[in-house]
PDB file of N, CA and C in Angstrom:
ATOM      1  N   UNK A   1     116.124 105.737  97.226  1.00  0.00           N
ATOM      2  CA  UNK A   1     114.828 105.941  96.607  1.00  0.00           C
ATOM      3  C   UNK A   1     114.619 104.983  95.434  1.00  0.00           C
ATOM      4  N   UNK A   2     115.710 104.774  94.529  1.00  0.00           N
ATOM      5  CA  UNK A   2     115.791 103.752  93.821  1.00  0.00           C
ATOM      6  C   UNK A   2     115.449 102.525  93.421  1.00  0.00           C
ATOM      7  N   UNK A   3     115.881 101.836  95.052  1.00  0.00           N
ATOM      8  CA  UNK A   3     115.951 100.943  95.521  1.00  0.00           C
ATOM      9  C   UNK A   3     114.057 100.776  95.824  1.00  0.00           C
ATOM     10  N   UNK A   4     113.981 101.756  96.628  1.00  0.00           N
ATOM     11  CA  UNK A   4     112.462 101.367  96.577  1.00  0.00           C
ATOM     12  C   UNK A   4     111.703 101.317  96.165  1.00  0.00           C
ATOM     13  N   UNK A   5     111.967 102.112  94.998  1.00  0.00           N
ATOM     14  CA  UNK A   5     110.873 101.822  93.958  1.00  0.00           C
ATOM     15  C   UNK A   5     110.942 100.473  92.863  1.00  0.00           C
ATOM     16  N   UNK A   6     111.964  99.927  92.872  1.00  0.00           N
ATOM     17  CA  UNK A   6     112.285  98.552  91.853  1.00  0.00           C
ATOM     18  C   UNK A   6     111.592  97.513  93.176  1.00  0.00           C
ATOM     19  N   UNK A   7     111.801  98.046  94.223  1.00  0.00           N
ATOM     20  CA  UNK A   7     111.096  96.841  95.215  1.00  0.00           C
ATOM     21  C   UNK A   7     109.399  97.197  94.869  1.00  0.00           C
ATOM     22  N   UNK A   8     109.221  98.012  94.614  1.00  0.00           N
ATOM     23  CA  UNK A   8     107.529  98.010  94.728  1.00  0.00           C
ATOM     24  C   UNK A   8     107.588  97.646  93.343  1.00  0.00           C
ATOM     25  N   UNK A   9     108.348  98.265  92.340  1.00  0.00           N
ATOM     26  CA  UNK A   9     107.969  97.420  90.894  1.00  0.00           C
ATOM     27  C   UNK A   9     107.643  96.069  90.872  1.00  0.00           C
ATOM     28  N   UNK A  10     108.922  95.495  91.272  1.00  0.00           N
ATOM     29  CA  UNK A  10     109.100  93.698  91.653  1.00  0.00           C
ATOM     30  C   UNK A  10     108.058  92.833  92.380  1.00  0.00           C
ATOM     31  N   UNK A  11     107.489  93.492  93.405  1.00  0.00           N
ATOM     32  CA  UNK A  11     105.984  93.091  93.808  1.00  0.00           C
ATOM     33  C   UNK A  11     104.595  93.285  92.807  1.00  0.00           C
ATOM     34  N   UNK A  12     104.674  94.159  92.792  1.00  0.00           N
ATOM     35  CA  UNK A  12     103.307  94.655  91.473  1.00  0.00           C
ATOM     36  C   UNK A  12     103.731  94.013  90.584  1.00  0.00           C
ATOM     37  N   UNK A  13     104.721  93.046  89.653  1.00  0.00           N
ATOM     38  CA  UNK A  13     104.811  92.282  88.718  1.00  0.00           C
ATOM     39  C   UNK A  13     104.697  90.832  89.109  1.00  0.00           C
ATOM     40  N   UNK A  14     105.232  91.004  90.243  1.00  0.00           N
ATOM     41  CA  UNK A  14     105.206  89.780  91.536  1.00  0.00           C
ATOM     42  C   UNK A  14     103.630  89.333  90.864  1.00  0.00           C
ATOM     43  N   UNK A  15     102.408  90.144  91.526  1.00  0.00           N
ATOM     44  CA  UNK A  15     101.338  90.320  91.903  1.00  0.00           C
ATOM     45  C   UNK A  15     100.388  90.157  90.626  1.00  0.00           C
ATOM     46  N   UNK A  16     100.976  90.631  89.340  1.00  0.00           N
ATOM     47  CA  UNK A  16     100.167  90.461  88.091  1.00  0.00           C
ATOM     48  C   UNK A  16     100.115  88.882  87.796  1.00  0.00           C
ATOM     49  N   UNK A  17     101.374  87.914  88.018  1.00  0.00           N
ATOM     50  CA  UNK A  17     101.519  86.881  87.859  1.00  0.00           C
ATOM     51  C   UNK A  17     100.962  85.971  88.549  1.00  0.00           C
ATOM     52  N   UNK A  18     100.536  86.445  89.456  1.00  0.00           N
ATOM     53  CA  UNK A  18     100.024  85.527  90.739  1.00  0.00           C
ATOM     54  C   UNK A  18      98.090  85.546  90.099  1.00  0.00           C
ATOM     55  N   UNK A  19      97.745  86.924  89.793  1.00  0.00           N
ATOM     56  CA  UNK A  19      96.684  87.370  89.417  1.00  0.00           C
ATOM     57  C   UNK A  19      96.272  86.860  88.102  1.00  0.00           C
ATOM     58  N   UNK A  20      97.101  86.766  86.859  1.00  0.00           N
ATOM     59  CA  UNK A  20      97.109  85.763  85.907  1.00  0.00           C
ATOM     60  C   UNK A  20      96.969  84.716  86.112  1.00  0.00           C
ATOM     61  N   UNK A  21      97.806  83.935  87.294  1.00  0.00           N
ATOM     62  CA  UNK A  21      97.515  82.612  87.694  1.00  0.00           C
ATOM     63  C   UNK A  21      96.234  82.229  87.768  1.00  0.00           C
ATOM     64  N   UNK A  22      95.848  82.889  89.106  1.00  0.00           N
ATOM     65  CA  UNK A  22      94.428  83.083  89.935  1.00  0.00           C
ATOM     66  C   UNK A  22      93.037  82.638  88.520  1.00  0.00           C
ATOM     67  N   UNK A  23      93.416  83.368  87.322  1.00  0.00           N
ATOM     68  CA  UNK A  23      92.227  83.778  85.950  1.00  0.00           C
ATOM     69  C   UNK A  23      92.204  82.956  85.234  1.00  0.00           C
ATOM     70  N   UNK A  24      93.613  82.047  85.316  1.00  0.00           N
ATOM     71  CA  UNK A  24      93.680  80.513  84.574  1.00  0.00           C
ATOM     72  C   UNK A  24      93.278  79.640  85.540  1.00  0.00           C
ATOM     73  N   UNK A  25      93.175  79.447  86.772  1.00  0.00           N
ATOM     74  CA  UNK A  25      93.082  78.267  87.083  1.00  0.00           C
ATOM     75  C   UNK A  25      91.460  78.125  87.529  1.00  0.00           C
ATOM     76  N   UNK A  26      90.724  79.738  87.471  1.00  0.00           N
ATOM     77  CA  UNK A  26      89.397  79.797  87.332  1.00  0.00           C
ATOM     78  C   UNK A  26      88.584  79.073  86.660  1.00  0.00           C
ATOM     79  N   UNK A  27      89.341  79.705  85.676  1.00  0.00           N
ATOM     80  CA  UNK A  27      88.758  79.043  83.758  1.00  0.00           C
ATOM     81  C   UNK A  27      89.027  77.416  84.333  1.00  0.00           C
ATOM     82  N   UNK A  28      90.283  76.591  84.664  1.00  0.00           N
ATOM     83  CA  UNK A  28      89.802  75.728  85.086  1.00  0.00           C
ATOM     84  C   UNK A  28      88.800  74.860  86.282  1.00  0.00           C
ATOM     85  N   UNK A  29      88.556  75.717  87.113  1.00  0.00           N
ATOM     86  CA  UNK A  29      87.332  74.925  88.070  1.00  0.00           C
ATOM     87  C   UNK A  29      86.114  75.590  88.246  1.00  0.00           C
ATOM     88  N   UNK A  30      85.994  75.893  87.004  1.00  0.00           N
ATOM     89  CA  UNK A  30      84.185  76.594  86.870  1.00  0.00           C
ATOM     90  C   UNK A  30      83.330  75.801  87.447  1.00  0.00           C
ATOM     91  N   UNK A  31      83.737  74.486  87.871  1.00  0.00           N
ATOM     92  CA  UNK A  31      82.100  73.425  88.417  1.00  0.00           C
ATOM     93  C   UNK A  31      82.703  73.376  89.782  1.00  0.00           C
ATOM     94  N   UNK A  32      84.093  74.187  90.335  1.00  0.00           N
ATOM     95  CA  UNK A  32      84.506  73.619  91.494  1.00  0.00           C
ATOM     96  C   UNK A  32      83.404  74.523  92.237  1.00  0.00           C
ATOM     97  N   UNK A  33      83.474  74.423  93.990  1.00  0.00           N
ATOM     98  CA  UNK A  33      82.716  75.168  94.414  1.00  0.00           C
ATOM     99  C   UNK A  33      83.277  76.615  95.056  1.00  0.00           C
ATOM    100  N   UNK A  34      82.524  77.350  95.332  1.00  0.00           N
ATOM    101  CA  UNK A  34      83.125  78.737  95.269  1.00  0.00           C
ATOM    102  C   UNK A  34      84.073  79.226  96.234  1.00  0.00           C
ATOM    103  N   UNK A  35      84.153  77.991  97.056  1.00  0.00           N
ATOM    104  CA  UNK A  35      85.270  78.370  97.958  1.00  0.00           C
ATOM    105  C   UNK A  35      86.691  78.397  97.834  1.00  0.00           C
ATOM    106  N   UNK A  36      86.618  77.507  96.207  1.00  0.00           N
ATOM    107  CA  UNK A  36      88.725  76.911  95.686  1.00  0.00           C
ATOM    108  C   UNK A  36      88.669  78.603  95.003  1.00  0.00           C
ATOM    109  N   UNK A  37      87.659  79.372  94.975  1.00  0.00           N
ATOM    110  CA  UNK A  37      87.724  80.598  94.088  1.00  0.00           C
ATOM    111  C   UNK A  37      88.015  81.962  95.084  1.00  0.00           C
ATOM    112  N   UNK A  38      87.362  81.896  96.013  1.00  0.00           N
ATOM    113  CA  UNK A  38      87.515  82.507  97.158  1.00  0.00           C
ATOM    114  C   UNK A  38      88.999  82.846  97.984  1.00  0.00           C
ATOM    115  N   UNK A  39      89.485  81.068  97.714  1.00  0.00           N
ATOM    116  CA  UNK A  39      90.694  80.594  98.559  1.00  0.00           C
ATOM    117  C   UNK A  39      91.761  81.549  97.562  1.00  0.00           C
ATOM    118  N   UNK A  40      91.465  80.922  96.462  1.00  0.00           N
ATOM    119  CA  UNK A  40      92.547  81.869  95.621  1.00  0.00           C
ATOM    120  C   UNK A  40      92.403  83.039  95.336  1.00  0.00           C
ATOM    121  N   UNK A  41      91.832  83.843  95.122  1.00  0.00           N
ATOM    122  CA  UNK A  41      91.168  85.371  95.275  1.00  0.00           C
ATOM    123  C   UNK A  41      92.466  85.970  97.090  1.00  0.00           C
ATOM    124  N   UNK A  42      91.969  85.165  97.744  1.00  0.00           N
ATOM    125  CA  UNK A  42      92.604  85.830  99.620  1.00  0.00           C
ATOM    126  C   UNK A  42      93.683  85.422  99.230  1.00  0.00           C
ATOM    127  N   UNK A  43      94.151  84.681  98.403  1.00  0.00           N
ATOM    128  CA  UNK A  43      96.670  84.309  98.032  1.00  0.00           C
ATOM    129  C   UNK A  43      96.429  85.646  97.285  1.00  0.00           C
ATOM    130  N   UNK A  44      95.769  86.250  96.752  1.00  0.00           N
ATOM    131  CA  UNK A  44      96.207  87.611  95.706  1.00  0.00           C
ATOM    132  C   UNK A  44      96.490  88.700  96.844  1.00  0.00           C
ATOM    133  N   UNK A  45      95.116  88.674  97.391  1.00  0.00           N
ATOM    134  CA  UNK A  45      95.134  89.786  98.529  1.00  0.00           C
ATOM    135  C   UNK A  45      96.010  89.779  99.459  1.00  0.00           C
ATOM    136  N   UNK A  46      96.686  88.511  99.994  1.00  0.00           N
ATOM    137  CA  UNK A  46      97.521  88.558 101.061  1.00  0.00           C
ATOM    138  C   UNK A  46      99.030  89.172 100.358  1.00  0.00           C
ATOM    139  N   UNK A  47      99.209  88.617  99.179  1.00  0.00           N
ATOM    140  CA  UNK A  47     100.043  89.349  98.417  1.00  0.00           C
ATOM    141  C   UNK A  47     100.411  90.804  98.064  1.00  0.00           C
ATOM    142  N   UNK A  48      99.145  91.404  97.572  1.00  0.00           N
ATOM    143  CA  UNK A  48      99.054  92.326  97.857  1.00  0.00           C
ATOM    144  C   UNK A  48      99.280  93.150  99.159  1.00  0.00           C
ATOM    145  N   UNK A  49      98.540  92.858 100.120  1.00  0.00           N
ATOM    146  CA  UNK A  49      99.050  93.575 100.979  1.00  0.00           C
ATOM    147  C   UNK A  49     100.402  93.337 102.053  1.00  0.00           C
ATOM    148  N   UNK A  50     100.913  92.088 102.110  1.00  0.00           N
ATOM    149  CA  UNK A  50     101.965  92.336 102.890  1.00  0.00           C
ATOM    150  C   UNK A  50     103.036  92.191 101.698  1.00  0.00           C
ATOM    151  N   UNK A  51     103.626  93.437 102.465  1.00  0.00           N
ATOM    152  CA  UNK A  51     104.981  93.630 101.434  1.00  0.00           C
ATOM    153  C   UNK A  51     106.341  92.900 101.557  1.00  0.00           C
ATOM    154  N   UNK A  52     106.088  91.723 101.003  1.00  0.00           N
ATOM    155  CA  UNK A  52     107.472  90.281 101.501  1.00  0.00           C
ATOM    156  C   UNK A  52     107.525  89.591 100.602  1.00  0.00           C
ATOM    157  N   UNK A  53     108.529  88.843 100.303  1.00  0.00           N
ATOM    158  CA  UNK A  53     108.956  88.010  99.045  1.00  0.00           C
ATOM    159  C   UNK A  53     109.589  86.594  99.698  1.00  0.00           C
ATOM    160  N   UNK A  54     109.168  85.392  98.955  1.00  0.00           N
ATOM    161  CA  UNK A  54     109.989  84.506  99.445  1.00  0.00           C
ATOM    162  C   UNK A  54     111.247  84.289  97.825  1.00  0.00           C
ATOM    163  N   UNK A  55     112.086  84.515  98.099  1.00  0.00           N
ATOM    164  CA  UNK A  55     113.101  84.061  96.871  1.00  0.00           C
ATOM    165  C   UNK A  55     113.432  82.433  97.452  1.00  0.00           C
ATOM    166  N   UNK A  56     113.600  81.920  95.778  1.00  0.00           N
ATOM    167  CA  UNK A  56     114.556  80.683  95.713  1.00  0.00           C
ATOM    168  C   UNK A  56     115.176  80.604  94.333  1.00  0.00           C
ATOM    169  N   UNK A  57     115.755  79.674  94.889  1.00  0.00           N
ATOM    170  CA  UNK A  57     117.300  79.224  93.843  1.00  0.00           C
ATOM    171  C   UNK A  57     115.938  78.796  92.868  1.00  0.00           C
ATOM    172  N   UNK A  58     114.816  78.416  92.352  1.00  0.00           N
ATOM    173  CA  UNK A  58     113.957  77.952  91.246  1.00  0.00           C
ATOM    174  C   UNK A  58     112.784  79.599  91.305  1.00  0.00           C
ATOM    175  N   UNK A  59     113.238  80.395  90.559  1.00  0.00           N
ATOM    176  CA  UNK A  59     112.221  81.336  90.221  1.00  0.00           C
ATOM    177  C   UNK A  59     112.151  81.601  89.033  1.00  0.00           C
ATOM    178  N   UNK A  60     111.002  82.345  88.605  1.00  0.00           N
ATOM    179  CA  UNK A  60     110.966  82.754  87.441  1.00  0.00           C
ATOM    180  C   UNK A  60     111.358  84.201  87.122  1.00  0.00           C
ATOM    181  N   UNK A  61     111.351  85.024  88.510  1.00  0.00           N
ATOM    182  CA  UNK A  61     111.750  86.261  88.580  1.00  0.00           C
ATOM    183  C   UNK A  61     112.912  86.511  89.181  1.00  0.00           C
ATOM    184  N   UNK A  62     114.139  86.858  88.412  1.00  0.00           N
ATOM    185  CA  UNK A  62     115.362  87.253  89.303  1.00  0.00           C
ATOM    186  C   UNK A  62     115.494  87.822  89.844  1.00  0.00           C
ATOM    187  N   UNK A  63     116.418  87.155  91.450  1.00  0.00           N
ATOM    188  CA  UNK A  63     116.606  88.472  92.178  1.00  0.00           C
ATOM    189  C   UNK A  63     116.877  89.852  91.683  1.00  0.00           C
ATOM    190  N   UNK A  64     116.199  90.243  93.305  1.00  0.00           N
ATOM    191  CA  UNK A  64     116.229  91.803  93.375  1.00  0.00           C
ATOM    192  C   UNK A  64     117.590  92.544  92.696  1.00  0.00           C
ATOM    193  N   UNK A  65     118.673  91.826  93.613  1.00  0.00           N
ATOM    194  CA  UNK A  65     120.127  92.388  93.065  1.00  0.00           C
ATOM    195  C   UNK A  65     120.810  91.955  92.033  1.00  0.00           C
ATOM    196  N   UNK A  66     120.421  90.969  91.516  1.00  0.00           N
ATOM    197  CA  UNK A  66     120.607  90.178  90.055  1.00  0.00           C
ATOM    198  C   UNK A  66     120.231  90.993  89.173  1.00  0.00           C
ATOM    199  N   UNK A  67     119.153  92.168  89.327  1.00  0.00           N
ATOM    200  CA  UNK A  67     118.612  92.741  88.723  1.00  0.00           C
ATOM    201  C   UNK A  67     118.872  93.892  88.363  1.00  0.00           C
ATOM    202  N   UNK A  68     118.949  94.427  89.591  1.00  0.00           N
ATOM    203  CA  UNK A  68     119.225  95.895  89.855  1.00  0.00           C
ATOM    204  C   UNK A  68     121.347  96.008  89.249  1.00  0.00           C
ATOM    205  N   UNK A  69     121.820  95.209  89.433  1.00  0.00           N
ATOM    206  CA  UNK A  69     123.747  95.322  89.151  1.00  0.00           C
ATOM    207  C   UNK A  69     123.408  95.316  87.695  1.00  0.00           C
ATOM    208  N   UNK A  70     122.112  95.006  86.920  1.00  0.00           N
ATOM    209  CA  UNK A  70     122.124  94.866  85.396  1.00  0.00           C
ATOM    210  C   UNK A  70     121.328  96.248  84.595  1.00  0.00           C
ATOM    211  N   UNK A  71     120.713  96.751  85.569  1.00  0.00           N
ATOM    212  CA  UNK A  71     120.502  97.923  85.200  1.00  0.00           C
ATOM    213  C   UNK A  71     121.406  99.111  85.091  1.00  0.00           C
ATOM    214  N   UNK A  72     122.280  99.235  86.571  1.00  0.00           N
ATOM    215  CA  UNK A  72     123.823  99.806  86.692  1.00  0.00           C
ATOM    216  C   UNK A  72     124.752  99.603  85.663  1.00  0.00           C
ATOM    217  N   UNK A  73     125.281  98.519  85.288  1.00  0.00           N
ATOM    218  CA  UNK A  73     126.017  98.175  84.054  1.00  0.00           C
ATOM    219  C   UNK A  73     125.842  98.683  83.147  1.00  0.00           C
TER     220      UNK A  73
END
């Protein structure tokens, strides 16, 4: 149960960051046309709804189990 709930945490923080992204890069293409706004708006949503992660060796968020062995400790 644990486990699943630090996985849904880890997405929903996943998801704020992506969503922060999305609000800065607005602010930058206010003259773009509404489709670079659109495009990025559907990366939030697809995020949102499918529940999957790509990890790499360059993240800003540590793994799942990197994480979780530091809470145990």
């Amino acid at each position: 149960m644990d486990k699943i709930f630090l996985q849904i945490l880890n997405m929903s923080i996943t998801s704020c960051y992506i969503i922060l992204f999305v609000i800065v890069v607005r602010l930058l293409l206010r003259k773009a046309p509404k489709v670079f706004s659109y495009a990025l708006w559907f990366v939030v949503l697809l995020r949102l709804i499918f529940p999957f992660s790509f990890e790499s060796v360059f993240s800003l968020i540590p793994r799942s189990e990197e994480h979780t062995s530091e809470l145990q400790s």
